[in-house]
Protein backbone atom coordinates (compact mmCIF):
# COMPACT_ATOMS: atom_id res chain seq x y z
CA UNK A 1 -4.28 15.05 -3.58
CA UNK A 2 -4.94 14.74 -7.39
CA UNK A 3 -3.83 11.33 -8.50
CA UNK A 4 -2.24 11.43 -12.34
CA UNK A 5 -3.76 9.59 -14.78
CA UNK A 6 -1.02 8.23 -16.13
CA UNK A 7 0.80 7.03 -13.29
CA UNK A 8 -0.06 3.69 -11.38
CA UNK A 9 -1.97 4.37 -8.27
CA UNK A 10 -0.89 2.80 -4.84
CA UNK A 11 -2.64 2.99 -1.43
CA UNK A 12 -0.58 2.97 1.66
CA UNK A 13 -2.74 1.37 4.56
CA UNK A 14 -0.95 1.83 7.95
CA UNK A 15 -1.60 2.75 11.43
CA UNK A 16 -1.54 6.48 12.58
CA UNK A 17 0.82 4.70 14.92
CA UNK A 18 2.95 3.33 12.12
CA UNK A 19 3.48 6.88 10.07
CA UNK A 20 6.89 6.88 10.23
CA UNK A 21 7.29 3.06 8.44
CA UNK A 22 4.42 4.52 6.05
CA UNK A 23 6.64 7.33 5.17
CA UNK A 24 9.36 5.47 4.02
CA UNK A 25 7.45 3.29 2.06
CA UNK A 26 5.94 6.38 0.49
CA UNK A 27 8.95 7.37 -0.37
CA UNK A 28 10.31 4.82 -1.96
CA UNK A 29 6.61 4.24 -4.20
CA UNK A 30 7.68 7.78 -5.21
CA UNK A 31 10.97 7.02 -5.92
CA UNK A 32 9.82 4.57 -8.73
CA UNK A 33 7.35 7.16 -10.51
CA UNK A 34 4.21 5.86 -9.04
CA UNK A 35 1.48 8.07 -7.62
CA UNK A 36 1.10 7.31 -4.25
CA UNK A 37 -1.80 7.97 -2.02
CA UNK A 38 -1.22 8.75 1.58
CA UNK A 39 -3.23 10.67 3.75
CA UNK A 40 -0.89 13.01 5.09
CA UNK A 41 -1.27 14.43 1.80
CA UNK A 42 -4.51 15.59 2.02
CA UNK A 43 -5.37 19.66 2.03
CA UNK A 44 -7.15 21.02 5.07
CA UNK A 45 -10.73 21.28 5.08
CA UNK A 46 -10.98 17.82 2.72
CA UNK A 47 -13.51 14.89 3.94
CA UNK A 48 -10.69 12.49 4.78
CA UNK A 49 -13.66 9.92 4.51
CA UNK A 50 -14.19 10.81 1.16
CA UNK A 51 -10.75 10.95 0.14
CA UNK A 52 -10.43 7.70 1.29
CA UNK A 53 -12.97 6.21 -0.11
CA UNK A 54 -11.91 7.74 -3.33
CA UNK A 55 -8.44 7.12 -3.36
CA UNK A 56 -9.63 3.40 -2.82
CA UNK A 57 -11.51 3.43 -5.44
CA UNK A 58 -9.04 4.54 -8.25
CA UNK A 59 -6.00 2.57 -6.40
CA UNK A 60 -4.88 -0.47 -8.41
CA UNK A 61 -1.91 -1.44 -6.11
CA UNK A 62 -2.68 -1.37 -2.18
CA UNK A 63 0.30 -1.56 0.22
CA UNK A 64 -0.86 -2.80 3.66
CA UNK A 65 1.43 -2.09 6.42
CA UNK A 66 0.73 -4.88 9.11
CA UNK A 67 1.97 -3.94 12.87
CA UNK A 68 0.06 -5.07 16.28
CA UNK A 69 -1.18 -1.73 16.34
CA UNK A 70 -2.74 -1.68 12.88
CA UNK A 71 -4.29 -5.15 13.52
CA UNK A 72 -6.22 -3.45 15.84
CA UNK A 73 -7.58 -0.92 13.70
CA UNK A 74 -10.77 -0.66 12.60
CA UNK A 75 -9.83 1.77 9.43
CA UNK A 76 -7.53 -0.68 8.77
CA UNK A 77 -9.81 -3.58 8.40
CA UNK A 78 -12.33 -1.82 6.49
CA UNK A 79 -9.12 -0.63 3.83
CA UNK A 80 -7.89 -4.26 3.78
CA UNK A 81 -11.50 -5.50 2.65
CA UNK A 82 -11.83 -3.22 -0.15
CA UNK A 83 -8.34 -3.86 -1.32
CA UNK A 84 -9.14 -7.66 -1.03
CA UNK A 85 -12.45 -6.82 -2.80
CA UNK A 86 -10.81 -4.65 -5.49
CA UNK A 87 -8.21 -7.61 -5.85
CA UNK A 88 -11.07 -9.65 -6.99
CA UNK A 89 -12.94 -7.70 -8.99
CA UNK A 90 -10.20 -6.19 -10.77
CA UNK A 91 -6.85 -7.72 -10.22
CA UNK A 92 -5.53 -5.33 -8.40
CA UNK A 93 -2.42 -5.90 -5.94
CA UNK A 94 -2.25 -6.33 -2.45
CA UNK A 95 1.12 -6.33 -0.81
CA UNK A 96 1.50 -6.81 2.58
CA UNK A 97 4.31 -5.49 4.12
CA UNK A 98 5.25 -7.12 8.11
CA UNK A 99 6.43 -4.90 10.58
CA UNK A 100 6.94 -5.25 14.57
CA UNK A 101 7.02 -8.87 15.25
CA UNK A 102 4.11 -9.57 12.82
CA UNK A 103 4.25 -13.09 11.51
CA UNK A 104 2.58 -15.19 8.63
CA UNK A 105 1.22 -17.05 10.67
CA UNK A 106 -0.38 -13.76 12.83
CA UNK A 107 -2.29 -12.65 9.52
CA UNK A 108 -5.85 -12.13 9.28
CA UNK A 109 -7.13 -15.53 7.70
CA UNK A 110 -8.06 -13.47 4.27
CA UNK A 111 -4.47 -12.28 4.27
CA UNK A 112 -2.62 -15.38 4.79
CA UNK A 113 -2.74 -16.35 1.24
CA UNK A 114 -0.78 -13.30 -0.18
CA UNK A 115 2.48 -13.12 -0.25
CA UNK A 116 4.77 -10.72 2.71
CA UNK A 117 7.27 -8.64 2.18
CA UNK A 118 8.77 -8.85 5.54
CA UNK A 119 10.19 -5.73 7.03
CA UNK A 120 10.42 -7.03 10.72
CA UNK A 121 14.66 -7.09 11.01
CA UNK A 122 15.02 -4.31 8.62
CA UNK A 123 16.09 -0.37 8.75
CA UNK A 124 13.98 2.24 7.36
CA UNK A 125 16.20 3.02 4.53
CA UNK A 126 16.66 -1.20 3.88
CA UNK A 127 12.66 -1.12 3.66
CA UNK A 128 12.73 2.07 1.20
CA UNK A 129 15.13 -0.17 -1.28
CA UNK A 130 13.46 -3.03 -0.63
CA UNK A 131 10.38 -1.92 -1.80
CA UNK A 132 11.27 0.44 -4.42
CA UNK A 133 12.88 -2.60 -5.91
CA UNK A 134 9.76 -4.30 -5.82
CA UNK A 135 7.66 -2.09 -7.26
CA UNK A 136 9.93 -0.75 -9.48
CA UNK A 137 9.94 -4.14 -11.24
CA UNK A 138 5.98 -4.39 -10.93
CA UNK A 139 5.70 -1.56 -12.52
CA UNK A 140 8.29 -2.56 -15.38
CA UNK A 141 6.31 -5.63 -15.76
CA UNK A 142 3.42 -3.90 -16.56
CA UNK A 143 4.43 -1.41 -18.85
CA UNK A 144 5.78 -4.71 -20.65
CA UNK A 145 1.85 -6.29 -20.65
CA UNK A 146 0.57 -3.30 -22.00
CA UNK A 147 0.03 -3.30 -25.62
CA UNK A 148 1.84 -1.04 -27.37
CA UNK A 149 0.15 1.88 -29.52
C-alpha cells in the first residue's frame, strides 16, 4: 500500500489474533485523514517482510495494540523496538493501546513509561471514538507546530 506524502503515517502493531481490535482502530486512524498502515492491506505477491520493514521506516506515529496474545509475539517485539527506536531518534509516537486484561503494570519494562490508552472495558465502536479523538487532536496539534508557508 502506497503511503501519501502528505498525510501522517501510523503503524498498527497487533496480533494476527487481535485483527478484529486492529480493524477498528484502523478505522478510526482513517476516519481522521491519516494514512494508516496495516497489513491486511498489502497486494498479493508483496514481501510482507519488506513491507514491513518499510512501512516502519516511513511511520512517524506507531499504534501498539497490547493483548496476552501479542505479548507473546515475536513480530510484535521486534515492531515495538523499532517504534521505541524510531521514538528516539526521531520523536516519533508510540501509543499503546490495552486490550484483554492487559495492565500497566503487565507492560514490557521499555513500555511502562508511555502513556495507555486503555481499551480493556470498552466496545469496538467506544475504542473507534476513542481513538479517533485522540488522534484527531494529535494530528491538529501538529498541523498547529508546523510553520506556516
Amino acid at each position: 500500500m502506497e503511503m501519501s506524502e502528505t498525510k501522517p503515517k501510523i503503524f498498527i502493531s497487533y496480533s494476527y489474533k487481535d485483527r478484529e481490535l486492529a480493524e477498528e482502530i484502523a478505522s478510526a486512524v482513517k476516519d481522521v485523514g491519516a494514512n494508516v498502515w496495516f497489513d491486511r492491506d498489502m497486494k498479493a505477491g508483496a514481501s510482507w517482510k519488506d513491507e514491513i520493514q518499510k512501512a516502519l521506516e516511513e511511520s512517524r506515529t506507531f499504534v501498539i495494540v497490547l493483548t496476552p496474545e501479542a505479548l507473546d509475539s515475536e513480530w510484535m517485539n521486534f515492531e515495538v523496538g523499532v517504534a521505541l527506536s524510531r521514538a528516539r531518534l526521531t520523536g516519533a509516537r508510540v501509543i499503546p493501546v490495552l486490550a484483554k486484561g492487559i495492565r500497566p503494570e503487565s507492560l514490557p519494562l521499555l513500555l511502562r513509561d508511555r502513556v495507555a490508552v486503555d481499551a480493556n472495558d470498552l466496545s469496538g465502536p467506544e475504542i473507534h471514538d476513542l481513538l479517533r479523538n485522540l488522534l484527531a487532536r494529535e494530528l491538529q496539534e501538529k498541523r498547529a507546530e508546523q510553520p506556516s508557508a
